[in-house]
PDB file of N, CA and C in Angstrom:
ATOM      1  N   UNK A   1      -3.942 -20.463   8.717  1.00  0.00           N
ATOM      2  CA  UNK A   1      -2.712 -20.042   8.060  1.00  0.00           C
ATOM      3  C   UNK A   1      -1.555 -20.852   8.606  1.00  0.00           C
ATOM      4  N   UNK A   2      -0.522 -20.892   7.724  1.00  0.00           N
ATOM      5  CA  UNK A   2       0.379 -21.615   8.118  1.00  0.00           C
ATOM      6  C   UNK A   2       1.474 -21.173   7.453  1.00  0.00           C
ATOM      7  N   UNK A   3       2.698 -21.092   8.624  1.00  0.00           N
ATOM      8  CA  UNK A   3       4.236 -20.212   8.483  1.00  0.00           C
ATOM      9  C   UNK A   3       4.984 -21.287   9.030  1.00  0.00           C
ATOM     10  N   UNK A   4       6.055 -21.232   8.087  1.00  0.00           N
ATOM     11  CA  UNK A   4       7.412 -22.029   8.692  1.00  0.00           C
ATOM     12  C   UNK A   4       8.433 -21.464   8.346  1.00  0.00           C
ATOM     13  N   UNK A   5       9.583 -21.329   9.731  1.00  0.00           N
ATOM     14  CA  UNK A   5      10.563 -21.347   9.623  1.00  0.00           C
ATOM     15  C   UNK A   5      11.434 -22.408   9.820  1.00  0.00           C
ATOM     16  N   UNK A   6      12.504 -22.463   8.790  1.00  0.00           N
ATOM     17  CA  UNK A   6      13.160 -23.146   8.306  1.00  0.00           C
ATOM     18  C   UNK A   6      14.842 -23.136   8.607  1.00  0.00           C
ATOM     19  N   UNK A   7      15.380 -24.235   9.866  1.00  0.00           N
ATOM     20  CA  UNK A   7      16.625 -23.524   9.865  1.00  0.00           C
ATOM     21  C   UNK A   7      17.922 -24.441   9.607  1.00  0.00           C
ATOM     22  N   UNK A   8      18.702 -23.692   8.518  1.00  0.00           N
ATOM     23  CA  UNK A   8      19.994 -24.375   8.684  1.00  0.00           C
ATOM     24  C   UNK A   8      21.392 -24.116   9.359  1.00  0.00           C
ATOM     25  N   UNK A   9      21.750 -24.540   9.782  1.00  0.00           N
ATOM     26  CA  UNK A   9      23.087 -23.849  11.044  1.00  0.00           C
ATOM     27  C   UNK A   9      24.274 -24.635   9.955  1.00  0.00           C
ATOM     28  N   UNK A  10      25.333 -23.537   9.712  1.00  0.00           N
ATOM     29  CA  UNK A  10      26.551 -23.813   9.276  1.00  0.00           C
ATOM     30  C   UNK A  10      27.576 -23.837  10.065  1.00  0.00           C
ATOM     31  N   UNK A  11      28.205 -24.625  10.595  1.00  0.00           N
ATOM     32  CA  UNK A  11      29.079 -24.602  11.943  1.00  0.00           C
ATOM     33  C   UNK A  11      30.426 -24.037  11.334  1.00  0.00           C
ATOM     34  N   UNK A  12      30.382 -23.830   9.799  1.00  0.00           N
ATOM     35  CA  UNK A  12      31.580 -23.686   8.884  1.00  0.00           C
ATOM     36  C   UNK A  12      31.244 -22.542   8.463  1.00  0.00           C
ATOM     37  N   UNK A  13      30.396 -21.399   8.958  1.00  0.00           N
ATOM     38  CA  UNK A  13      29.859 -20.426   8.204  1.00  0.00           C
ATOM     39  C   UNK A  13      30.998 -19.696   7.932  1.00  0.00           C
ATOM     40  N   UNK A  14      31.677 -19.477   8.790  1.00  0.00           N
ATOM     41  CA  UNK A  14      33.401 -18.191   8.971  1.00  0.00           C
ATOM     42  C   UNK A  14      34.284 -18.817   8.340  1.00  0.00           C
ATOM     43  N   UNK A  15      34.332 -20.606   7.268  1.00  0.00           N
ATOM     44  CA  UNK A  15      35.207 -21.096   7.133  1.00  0.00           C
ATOM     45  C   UNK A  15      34.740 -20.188   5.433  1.00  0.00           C
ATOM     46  N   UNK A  16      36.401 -20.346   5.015  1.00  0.00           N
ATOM     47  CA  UNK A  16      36.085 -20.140   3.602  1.00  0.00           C
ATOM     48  C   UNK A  16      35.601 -21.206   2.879  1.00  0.00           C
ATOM     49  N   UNK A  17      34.877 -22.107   2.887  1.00  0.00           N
ATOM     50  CA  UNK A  17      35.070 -23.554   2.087  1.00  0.00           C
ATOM     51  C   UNK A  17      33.697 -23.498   1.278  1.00  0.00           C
ATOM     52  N   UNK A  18      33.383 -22.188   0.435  1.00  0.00           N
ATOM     53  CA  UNK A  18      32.426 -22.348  -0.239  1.00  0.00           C
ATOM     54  C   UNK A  18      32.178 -22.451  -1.650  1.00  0.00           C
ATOM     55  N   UNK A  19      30.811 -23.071  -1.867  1.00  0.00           N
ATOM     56  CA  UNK A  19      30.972 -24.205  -3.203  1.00  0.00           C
ATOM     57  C   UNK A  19      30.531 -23.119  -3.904  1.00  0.00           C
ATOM     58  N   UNK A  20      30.544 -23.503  -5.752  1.00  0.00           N
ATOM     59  CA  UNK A  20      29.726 -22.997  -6.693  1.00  0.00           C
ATOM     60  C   UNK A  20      28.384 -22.411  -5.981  1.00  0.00           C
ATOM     61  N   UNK A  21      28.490 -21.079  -6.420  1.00  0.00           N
ATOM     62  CA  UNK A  21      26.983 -20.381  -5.544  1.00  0.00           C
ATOM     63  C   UNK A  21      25.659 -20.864  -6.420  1.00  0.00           C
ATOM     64  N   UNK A  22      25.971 -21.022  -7.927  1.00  0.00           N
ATOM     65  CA  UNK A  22      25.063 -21.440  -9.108  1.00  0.00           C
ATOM     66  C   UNK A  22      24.748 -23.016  -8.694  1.00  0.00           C
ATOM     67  N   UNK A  23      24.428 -23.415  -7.291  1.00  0.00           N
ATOM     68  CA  UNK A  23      24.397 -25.219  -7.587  1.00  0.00           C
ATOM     69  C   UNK A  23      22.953 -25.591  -7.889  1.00  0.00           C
ATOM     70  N   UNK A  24      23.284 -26.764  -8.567  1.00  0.00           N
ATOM     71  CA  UNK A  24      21.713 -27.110  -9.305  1.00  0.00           C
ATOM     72  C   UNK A  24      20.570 -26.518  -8.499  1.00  0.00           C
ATOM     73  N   UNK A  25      19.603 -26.580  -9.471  1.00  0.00           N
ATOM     74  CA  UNK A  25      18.382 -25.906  -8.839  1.00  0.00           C
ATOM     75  C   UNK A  25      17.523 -27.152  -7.669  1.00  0.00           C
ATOM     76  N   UNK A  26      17.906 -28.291  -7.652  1.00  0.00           N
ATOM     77  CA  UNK A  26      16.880 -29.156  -7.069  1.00  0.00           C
ATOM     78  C   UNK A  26      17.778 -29.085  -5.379  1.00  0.00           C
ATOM     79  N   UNK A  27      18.303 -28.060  -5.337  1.00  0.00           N
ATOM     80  CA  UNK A  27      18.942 -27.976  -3.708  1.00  0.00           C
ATOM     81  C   UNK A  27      18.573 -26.710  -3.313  1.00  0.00           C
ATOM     82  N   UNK A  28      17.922 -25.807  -3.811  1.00  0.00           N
ATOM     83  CA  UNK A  28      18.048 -24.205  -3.421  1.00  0.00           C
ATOM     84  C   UNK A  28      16.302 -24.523  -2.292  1.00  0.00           C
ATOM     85  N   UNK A  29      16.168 -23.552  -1.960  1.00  0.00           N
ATOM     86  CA  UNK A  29      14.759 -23.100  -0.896  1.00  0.00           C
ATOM     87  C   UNK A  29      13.478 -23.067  -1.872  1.00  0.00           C
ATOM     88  N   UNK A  30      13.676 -22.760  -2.893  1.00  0.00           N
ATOM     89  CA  UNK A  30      12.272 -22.953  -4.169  1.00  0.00           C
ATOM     90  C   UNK A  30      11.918 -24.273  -4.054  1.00  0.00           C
ATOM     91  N   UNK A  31      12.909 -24.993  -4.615  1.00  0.00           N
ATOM     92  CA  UNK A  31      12.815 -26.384  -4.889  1.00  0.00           C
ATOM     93  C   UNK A  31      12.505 -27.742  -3.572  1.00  0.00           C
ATOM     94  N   UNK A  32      12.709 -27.133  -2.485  1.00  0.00           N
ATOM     95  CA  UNK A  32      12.464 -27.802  -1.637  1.00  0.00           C
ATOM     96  C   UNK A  32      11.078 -27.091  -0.910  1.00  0.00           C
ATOM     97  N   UNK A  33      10.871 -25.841  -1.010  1.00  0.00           N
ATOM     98  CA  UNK A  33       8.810 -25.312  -0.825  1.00  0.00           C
ATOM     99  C   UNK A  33       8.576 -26.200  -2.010  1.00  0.00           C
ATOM    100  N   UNK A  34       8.578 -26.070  -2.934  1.00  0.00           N
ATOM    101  CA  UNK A  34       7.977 -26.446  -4.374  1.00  0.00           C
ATOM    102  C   UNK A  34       7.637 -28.282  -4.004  1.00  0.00           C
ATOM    103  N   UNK A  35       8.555 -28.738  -3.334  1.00  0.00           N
ATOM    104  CA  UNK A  35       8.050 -30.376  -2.929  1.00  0.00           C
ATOM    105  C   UNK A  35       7.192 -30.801  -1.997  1.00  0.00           C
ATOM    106  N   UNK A  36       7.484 -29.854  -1.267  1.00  0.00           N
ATOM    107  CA  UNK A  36       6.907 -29.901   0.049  1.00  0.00           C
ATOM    108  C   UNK A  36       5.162 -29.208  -0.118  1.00  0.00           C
ATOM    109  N   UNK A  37       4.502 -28.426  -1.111  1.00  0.00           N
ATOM    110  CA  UNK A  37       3.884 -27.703  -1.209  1.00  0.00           C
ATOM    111  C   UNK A  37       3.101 -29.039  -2.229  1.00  0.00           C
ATOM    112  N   UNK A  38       3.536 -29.583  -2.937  1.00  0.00           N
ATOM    113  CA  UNK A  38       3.423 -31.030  -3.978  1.00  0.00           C
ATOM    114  C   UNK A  38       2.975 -31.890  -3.131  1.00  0.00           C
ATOM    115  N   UNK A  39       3.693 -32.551  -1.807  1.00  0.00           N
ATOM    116  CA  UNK A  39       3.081 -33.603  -1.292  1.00  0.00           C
ATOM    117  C   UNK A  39       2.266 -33.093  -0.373  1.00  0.00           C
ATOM    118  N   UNK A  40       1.910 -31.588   0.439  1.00  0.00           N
ATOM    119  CA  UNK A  40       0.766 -31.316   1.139  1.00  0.00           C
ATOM    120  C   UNK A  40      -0.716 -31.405   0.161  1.00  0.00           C
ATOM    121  N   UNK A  41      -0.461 -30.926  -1.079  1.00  0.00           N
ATOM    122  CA  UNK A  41      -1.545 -30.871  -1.783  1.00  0.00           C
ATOM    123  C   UNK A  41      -1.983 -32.333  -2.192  1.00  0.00           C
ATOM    124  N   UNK A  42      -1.271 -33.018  -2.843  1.00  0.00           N
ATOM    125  CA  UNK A  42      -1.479 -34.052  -2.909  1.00  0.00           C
ATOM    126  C   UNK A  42      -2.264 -34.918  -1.867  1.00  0.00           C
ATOM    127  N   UNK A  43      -1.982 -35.028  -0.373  1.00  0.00           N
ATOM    128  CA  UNK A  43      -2.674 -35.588   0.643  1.00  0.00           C
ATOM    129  C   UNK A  43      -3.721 -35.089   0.901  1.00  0.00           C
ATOM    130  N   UNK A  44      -3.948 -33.672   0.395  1.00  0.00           N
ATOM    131  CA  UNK A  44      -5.415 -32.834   0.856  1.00  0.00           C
ATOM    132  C   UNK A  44      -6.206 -33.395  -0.243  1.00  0.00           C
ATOM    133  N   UNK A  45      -5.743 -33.691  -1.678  1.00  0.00           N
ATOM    134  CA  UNK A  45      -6.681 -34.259  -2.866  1.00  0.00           C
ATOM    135  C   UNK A  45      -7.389 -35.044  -2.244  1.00  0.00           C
ATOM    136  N   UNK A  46      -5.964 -36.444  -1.770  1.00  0.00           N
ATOM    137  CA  UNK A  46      -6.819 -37.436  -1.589  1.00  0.00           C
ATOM    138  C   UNK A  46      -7.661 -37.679  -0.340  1.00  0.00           C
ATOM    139  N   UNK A  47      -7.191 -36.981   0.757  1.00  0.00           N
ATOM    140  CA  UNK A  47      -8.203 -36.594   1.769  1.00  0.00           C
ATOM    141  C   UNK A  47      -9.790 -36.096   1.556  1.00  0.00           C
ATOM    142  N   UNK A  48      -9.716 -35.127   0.549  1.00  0.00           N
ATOM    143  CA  UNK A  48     -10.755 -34.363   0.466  1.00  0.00           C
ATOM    144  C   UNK A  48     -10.568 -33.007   1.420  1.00  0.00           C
ATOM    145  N   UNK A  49      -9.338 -32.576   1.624  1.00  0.00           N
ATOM    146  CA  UNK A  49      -9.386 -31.093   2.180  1.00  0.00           C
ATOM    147  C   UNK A  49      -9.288 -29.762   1.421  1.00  0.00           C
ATOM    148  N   UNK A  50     -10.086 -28.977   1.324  1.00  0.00           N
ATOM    149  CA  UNK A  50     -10.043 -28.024   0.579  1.00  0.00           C
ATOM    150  C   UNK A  50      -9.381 -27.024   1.585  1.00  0.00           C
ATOM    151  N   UNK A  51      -8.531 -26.308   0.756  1.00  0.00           N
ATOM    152  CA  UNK A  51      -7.473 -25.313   0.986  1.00  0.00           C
ATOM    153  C   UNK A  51      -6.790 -24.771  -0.099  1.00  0.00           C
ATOM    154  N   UNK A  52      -5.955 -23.549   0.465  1.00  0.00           N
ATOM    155  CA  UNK A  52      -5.549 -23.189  -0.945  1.00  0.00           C
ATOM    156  C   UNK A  52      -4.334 -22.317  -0.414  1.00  0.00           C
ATOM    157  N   UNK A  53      -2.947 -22.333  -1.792  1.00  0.00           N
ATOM    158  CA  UNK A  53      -1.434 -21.749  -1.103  1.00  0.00           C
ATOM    159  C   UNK A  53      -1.473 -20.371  -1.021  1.00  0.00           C
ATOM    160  N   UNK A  54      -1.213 -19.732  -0.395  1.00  0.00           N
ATOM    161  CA  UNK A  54      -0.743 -18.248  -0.774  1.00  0.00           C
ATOM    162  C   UNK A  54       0.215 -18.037  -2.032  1.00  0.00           C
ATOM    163  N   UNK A  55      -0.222 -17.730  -3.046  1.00  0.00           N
ATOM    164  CA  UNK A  55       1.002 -17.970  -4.485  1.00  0.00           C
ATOM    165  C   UNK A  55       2.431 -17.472  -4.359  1.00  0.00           C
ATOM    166  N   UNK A  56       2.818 -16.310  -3.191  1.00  0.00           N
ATOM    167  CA  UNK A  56       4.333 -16.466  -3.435  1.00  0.00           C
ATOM    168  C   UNK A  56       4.806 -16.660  -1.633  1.00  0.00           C
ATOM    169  N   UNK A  57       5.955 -16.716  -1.639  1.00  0.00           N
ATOM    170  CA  UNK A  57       6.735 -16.961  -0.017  1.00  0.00           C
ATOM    171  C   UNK A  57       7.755 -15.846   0.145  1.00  0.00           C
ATOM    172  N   UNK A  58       7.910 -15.787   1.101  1.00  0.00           N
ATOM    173  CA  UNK A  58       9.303 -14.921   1.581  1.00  0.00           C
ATOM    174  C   UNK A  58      10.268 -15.317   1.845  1.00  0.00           C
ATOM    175  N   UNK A  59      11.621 -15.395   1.012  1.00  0.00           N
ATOM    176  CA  UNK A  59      12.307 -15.712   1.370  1.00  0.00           C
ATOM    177  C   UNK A  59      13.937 -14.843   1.947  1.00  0.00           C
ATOM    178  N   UNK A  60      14.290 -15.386   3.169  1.00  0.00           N
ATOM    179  CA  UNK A  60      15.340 -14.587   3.929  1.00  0.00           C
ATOM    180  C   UNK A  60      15.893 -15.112   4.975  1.00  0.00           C
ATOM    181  N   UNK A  61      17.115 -15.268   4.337  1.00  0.00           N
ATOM    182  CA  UNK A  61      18.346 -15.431   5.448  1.00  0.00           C
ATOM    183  C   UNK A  61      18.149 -14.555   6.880  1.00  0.00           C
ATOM    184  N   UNK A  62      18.392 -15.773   7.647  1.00  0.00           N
ATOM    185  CA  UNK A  62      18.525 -15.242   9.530  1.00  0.00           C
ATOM    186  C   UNK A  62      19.603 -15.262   9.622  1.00  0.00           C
ATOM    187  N   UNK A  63      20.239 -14.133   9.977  1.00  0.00           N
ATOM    188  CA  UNK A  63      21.730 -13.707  10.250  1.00  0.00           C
ATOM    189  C   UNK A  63      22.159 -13.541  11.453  1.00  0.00           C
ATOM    190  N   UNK A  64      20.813 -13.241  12.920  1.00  0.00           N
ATOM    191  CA  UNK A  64      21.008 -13.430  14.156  1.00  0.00           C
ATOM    192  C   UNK A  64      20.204 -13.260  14.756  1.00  0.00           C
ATOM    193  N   UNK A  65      20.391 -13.772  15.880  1.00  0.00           N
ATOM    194  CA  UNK A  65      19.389 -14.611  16.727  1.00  0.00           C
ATOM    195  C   UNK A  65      18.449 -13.163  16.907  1.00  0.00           C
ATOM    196  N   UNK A  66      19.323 -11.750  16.621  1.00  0.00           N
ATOM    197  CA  UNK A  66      17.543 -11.019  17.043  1.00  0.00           C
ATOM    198  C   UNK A  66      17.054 -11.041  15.862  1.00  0.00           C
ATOM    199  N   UNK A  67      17.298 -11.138  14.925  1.00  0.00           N
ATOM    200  CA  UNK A  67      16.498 -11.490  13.447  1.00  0.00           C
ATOM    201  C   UNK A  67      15.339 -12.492  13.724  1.00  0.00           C
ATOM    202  N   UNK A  68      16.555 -13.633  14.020  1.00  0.00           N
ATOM    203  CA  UNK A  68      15.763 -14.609  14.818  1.00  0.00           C
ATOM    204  C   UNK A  68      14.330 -14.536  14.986  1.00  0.00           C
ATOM    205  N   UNK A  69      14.687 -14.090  16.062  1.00  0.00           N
ATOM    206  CA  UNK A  69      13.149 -14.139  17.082  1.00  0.00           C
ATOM    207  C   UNK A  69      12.615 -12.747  16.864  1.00  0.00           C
ATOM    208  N   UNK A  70      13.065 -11.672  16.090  1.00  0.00           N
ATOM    209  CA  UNK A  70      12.270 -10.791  15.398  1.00  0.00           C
ATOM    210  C   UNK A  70      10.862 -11.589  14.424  1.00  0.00           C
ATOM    211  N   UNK A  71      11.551 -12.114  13.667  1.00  0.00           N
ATOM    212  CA  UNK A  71      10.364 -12.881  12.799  1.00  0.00           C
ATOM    213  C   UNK A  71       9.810 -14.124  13.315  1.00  0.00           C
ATOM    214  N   UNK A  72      10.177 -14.714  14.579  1.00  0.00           N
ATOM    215  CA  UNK A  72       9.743 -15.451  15.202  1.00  0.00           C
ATOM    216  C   UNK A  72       8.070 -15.181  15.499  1.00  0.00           C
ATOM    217  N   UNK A  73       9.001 -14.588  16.220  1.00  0.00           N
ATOM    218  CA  UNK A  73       7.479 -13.404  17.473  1.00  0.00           C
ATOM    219  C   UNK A  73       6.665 -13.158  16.508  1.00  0.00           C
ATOM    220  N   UNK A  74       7.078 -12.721  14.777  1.00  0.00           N
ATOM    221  CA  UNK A  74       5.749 -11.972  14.487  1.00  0.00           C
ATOM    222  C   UNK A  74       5.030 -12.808  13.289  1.00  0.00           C
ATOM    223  N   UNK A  75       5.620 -14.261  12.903  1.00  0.00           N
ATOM    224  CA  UNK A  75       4.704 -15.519  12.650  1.00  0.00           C
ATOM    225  C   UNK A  75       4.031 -16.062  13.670  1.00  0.00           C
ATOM    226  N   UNK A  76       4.111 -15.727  14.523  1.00  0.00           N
ATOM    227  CA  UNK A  76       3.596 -16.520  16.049  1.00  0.00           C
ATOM    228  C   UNK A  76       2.349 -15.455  16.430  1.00  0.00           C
ATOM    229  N   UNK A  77       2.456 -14.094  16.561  1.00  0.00           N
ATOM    230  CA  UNK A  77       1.592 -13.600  16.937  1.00  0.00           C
ATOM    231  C   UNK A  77       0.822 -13.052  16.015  1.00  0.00           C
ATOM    232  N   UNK A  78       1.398 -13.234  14.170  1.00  0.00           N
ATOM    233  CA  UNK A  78       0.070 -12.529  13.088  1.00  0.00           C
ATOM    234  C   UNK A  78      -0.945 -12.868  13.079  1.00  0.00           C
ATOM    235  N   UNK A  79      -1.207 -14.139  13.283  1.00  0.00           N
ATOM    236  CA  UNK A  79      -2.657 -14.524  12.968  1.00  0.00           C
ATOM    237  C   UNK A  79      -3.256 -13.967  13.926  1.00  0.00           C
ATOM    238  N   UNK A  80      -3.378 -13.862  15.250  1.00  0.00           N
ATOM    239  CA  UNK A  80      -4.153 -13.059  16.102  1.00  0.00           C
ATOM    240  C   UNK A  80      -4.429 -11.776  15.451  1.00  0.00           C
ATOM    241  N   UNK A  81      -3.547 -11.238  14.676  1.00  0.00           N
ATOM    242  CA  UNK A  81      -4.270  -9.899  14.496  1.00  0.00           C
ATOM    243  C   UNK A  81      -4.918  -9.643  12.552  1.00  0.00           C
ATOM    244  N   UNK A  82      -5.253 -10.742  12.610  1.00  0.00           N
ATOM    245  CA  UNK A  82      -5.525 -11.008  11.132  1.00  0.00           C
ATOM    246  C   UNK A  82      -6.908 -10.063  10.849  1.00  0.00           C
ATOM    247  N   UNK A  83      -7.360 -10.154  12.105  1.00  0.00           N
ATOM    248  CA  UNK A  83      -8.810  -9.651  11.729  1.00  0.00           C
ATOM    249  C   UNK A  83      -8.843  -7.753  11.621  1.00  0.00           C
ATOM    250  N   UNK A  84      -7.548  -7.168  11.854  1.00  0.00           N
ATOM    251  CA  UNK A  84      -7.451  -5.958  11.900  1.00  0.00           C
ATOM    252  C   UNK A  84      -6.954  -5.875  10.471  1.00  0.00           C
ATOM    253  N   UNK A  85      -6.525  -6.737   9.143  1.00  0.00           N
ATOM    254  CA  UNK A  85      -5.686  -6.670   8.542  1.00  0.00           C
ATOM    255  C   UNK A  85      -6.524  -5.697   7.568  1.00  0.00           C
ATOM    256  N   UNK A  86      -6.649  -4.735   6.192  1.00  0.00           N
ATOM    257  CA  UNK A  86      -7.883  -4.457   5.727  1.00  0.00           C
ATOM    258  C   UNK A  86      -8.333  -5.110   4.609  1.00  0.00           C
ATOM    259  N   UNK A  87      -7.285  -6.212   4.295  1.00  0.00           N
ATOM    260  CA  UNK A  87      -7.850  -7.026   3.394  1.00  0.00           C
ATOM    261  C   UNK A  87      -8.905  -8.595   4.158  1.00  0.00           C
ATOM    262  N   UNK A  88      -8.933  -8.491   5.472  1.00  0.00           N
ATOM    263  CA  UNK A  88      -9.766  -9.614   6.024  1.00  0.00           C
ATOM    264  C   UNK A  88     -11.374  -9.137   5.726  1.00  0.00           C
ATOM    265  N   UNK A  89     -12.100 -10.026   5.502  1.00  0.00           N
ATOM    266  CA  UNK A  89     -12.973 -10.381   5.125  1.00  0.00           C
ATOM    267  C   UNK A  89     -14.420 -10.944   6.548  1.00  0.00           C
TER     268      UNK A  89
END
């Protein structure tokens, strides 16, 4: 399995200086999994690795650092307990 977090730091977050919230779609968090999910598959084709995506993601703003490392800690330590899950196999 495989989890990523993803981080952007706004050093301007408290500034008011914010753009159109509607900005094109090829800048939002879809569109950049959606590429990134394109060229992993792509290299596994031509590799020959079979694998397969989980069909949807979670997506959510980190608002502070115990958020943070709330969801840190518990991408880091799920897979250890995968085998308790009741859909494991």
């Amino acid at each position: 399995a495989m989890h990523r977090v993803s981080t952007n730091v706004n050093e301007n977050a408290n500034a008011h200086e914010y753009k159109n919230q509607f900005a094109p779609q090829s800048k939002n968090l879809a569109s950049i999994i959606r590429g990134y999910k394109s060229a992993v598959t792509t290299y596994a084709r031509k590799n020959q690795i079979e694998f397969g995506w989980q069909p949807r993601f979670h997506e959510h703003i980190i608002r502070s650092m115990a958020d943070y490392h709330r969801i840190s800690n518990y991408i880091i330590n799920n897979p250890a307990k995968w085998h308790e899950d009741k859909f494991y196999q």
